[in-house]
N, C-alpha and C. Protein backbone atom coordinates (compact mmCIF):
# COMPACT_ATOMS: atom_id res chain seq x y z
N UNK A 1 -66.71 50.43 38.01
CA UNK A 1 -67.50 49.39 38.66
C UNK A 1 -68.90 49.92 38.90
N UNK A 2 -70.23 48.95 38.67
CA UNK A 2 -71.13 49.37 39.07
C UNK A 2 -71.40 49.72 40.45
N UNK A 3 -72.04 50.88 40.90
CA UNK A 3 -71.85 51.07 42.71
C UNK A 3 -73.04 50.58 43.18
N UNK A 4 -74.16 49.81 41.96
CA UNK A 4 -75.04 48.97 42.89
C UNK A 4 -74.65 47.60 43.31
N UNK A 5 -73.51 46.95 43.08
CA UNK A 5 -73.18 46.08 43.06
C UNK A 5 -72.61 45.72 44.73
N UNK A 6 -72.41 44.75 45.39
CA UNK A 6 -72.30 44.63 46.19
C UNK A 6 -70.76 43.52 46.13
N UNK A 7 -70.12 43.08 47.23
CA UNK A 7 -69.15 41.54 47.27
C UNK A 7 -69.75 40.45 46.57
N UNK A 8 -70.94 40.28 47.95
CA UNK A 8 -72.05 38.95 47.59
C UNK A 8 -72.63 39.25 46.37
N UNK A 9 -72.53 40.18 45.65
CA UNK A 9 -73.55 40.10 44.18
C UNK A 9 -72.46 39.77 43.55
N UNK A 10 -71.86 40.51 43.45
CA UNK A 10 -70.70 40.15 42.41
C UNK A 10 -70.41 38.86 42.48
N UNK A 11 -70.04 38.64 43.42
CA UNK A 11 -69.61 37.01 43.55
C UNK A 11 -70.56 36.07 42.72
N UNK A 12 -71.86 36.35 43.39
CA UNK A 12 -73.05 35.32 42.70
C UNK A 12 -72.96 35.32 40.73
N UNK A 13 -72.88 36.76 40.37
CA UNK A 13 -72.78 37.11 39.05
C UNK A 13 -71.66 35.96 38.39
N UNK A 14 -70.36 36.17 38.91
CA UNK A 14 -68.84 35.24 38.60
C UNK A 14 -69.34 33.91 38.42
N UNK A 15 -70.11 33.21 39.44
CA UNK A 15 -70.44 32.04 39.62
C UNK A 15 -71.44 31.27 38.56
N UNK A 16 -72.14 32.67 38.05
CA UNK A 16 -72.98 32.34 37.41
C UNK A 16 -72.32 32.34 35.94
N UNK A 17 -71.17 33.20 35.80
CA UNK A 17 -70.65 32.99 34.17
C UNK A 17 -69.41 31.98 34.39
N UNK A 18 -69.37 30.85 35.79
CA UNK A 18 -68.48 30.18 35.62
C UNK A 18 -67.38 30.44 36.22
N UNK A 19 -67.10 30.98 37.40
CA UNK A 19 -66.26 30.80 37.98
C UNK A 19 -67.00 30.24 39.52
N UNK A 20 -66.91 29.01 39.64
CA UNK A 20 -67.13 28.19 40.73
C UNK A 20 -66.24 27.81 41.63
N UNK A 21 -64.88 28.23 41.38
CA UNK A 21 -63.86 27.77 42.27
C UNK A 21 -63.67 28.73 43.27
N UNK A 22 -63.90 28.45 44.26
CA UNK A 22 -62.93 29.29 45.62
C UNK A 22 -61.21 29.07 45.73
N UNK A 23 -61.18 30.17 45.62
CA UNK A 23 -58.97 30.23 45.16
C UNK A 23 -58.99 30.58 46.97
N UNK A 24 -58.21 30.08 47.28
CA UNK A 24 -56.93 30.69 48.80
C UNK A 24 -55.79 30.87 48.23
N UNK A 25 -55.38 31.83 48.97
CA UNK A 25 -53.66 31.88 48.59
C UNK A 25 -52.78 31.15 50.29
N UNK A 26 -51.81 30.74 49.75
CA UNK A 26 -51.02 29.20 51.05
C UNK A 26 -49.68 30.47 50.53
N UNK A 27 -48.81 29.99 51.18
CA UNK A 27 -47.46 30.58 51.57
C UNK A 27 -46.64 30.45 50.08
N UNK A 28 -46.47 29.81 49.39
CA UNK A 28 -46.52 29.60 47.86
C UNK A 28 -47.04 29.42 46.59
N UNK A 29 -48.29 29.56 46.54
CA UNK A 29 -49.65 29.29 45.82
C UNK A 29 -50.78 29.97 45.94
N UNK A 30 -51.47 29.59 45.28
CA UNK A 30 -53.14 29.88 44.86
C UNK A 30 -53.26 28.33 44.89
N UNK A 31 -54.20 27.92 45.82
CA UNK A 31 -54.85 26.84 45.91
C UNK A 31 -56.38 26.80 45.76
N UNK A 32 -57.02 25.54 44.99
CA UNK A 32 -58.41 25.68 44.76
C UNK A 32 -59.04 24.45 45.63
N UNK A 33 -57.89 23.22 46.05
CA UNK A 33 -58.08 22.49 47.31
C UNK A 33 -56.75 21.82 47.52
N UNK A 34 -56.54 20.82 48.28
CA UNK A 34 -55.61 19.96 48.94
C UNK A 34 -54.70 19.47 47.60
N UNK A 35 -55.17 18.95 46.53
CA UNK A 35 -54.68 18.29 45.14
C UNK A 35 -54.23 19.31 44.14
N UNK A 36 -54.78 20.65 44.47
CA UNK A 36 -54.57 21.53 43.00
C UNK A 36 -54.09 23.14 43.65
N UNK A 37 -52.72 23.17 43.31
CA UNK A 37 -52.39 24.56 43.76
C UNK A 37 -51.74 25.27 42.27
N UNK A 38 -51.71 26.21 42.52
CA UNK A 38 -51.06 26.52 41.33
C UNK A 38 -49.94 27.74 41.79
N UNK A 39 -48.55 27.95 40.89
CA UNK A 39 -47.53 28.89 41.12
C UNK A 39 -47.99 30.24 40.13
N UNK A 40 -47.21 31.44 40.17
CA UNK A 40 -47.80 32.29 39.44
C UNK A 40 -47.50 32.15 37.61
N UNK A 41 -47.16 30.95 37.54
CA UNK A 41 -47.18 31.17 36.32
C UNK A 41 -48.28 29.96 35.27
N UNK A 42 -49.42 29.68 36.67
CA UNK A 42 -50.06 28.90 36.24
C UNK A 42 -51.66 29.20 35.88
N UNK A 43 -51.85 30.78 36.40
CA UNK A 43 -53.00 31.48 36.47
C UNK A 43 -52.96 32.65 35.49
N UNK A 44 -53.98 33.36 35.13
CA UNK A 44 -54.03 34.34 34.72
C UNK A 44 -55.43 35.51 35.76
N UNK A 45 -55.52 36.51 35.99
CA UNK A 45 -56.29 37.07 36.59
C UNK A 45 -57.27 37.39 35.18
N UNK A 46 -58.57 37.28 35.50
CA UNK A 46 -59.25 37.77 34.34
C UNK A 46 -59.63 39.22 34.77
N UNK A 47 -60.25 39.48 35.83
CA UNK A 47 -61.38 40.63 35.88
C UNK A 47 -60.52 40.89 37.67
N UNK A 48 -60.93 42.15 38.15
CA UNK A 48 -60.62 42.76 39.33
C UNK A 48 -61.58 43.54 39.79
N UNK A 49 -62.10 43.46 40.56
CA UNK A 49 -63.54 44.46 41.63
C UNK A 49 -62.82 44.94 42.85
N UNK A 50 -63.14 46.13 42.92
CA UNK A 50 -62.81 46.51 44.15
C UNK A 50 -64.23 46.89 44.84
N UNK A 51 -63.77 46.68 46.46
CA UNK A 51 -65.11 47.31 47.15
C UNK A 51 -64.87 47.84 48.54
N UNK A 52 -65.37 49.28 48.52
CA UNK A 52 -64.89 49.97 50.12
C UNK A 52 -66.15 49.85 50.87
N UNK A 53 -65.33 49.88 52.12
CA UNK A 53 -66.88 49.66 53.39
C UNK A 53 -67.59 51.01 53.25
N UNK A 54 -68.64 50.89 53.61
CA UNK A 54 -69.21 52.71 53.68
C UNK A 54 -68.80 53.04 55.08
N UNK A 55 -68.81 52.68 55.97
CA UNK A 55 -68.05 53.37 57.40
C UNK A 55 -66.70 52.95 57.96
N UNK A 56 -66.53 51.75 57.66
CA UNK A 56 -65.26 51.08 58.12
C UNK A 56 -64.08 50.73 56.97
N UNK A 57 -62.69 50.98 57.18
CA UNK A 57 -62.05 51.15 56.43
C UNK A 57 -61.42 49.24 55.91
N UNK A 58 -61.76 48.85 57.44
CA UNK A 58 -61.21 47.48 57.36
C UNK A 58 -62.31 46.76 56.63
N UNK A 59 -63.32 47.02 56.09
CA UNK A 59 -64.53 46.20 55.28
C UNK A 59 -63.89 46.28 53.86
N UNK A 60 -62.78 46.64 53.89
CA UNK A 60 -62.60 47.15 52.24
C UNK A 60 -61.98 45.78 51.37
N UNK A 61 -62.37 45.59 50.21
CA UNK A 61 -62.04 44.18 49.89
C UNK A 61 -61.76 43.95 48.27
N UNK A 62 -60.99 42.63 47.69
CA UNK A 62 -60.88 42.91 46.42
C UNK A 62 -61.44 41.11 46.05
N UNK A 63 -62.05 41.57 44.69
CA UNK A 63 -62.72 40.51 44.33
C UNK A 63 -61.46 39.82 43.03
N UNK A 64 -61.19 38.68 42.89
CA UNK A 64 -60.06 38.45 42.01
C UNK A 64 -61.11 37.21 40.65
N UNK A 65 -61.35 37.57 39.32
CA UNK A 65 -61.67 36.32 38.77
C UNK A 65 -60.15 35.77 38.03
N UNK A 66 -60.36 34.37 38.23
CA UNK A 66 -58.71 33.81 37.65
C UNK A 66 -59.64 32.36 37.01
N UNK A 67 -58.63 32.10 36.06
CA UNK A 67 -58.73 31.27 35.38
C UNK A 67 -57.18 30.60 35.31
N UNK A 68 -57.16 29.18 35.70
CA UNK A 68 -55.94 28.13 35.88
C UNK A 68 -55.78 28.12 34.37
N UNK A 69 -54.19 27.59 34.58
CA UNK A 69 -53.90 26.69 32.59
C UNK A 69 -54.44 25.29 32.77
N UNK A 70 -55.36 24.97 33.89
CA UNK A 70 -55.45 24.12 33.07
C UNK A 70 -57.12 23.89 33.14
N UNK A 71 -57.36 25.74 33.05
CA UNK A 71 -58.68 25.64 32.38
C UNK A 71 -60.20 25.79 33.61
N UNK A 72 -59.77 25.56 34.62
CA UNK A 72 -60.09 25.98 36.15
C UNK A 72 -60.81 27.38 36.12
N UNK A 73 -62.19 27.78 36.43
CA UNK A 73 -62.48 29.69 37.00
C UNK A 73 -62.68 29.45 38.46
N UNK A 74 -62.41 30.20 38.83
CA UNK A 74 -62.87 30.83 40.40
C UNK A 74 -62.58 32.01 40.30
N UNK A 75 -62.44 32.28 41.86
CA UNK A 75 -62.59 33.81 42.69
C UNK A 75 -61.59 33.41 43.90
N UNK A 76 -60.91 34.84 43.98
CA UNK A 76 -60.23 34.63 45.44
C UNK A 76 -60.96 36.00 45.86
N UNK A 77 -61.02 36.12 47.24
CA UNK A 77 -61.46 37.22 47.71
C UNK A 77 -60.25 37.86 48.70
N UNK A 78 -60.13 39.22 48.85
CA UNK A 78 -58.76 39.53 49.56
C UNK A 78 -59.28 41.11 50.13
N UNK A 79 -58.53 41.09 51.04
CA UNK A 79 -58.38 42.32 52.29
C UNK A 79 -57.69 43.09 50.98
N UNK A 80 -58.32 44.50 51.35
CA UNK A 80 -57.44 45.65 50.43
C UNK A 80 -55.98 45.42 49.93
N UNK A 81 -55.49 44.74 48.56
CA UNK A 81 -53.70 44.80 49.03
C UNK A 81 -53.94 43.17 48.97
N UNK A 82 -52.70 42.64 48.54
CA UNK A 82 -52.30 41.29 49.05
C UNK A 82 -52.60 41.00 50.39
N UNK A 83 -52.63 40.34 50.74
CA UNK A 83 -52.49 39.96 52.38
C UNK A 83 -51.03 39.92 52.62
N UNK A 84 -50.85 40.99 53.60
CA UNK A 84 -49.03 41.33 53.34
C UNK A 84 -48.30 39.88 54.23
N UNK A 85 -47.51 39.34 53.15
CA UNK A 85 -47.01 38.80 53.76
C UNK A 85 -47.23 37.20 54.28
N UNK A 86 -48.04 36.93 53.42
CA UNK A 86 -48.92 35.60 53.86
C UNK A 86 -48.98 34.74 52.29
N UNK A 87 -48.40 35.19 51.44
CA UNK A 87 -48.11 34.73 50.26
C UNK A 87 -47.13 34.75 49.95
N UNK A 88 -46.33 34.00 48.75
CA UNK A 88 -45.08 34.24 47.70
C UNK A 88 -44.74 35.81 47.41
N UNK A 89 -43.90 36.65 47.14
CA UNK A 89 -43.73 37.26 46.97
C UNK A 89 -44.01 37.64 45.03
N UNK A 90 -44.10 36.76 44.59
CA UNK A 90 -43.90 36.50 43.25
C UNK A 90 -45.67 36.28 42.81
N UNK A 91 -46.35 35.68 43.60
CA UNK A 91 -47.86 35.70 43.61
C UNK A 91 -48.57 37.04 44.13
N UNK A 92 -47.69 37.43 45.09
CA UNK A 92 -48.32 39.26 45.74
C UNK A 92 -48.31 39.83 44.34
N UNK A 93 -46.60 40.00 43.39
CA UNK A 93 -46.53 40.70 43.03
C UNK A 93 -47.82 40.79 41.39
N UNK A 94 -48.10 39.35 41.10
CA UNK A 94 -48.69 39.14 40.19
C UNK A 94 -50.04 39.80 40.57
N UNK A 95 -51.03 39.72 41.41
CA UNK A 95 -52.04 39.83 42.15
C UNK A 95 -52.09 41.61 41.77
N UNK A 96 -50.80 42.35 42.91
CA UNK A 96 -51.21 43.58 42.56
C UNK A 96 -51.29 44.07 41.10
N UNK A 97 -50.03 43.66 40.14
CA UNK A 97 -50.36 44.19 38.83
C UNK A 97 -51.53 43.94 38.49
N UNK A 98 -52.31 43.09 38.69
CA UNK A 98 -53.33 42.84 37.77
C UNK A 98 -54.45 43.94 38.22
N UNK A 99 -54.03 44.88 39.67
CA UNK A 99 -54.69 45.84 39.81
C UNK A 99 -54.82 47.29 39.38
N UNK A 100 -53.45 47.40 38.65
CA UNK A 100 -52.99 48.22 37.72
C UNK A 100 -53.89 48.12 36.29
N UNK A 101 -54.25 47.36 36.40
CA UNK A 101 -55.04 47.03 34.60
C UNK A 101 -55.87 48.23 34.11
């Protein structure tokens, strides 16, 4: 990863090659709003950023680009790690592999 890069840059960069969607993850899903959620077998992760705080450990954060099947980009943004426990187990597990890449 570049280390001039920042969250907010990166983010802006994504947005700019097209990923405009803000992803949440809900208790079974990746949601992009109220009408469109998707299960893990409806996403693919494209790209993964990581970023540590320089003094604080809790600033540490992961940048996710995903692309829906049905053609959808965004970004989810996430606390170091899945958010334990606040998702599918089956969406955690997809999430971390894709940090393995």
């Amino acid at each position: 990863m570049d280390k001039n890069h920042t969250l907010s840059t990166k983010i802006n960069d994504l947005k700019e090659d097209g990923y405009t969607i803000d992803f949440k993850l809900t208790e079974n899903a990746l949601e992009s709003d109220s009408e469109n959620s998707y299960s893990e077998n409806d996403f693919i992760v494209d790209k993964v950023y990581r970023f540590e705080g320089m003094s604080n450990p809790s600033d540490n954060s992961i940048l996710y680009a995903i692309t829906t099947e049905d053609g959808k980009k965004g970004i989810l943004v996430d606390g170091y790690g899945v958010s334990g426990g606040q998702t599918s187990k089956s969406i955690q597990e997809k999430l971390n592999l894709s940090l393995n890449r």
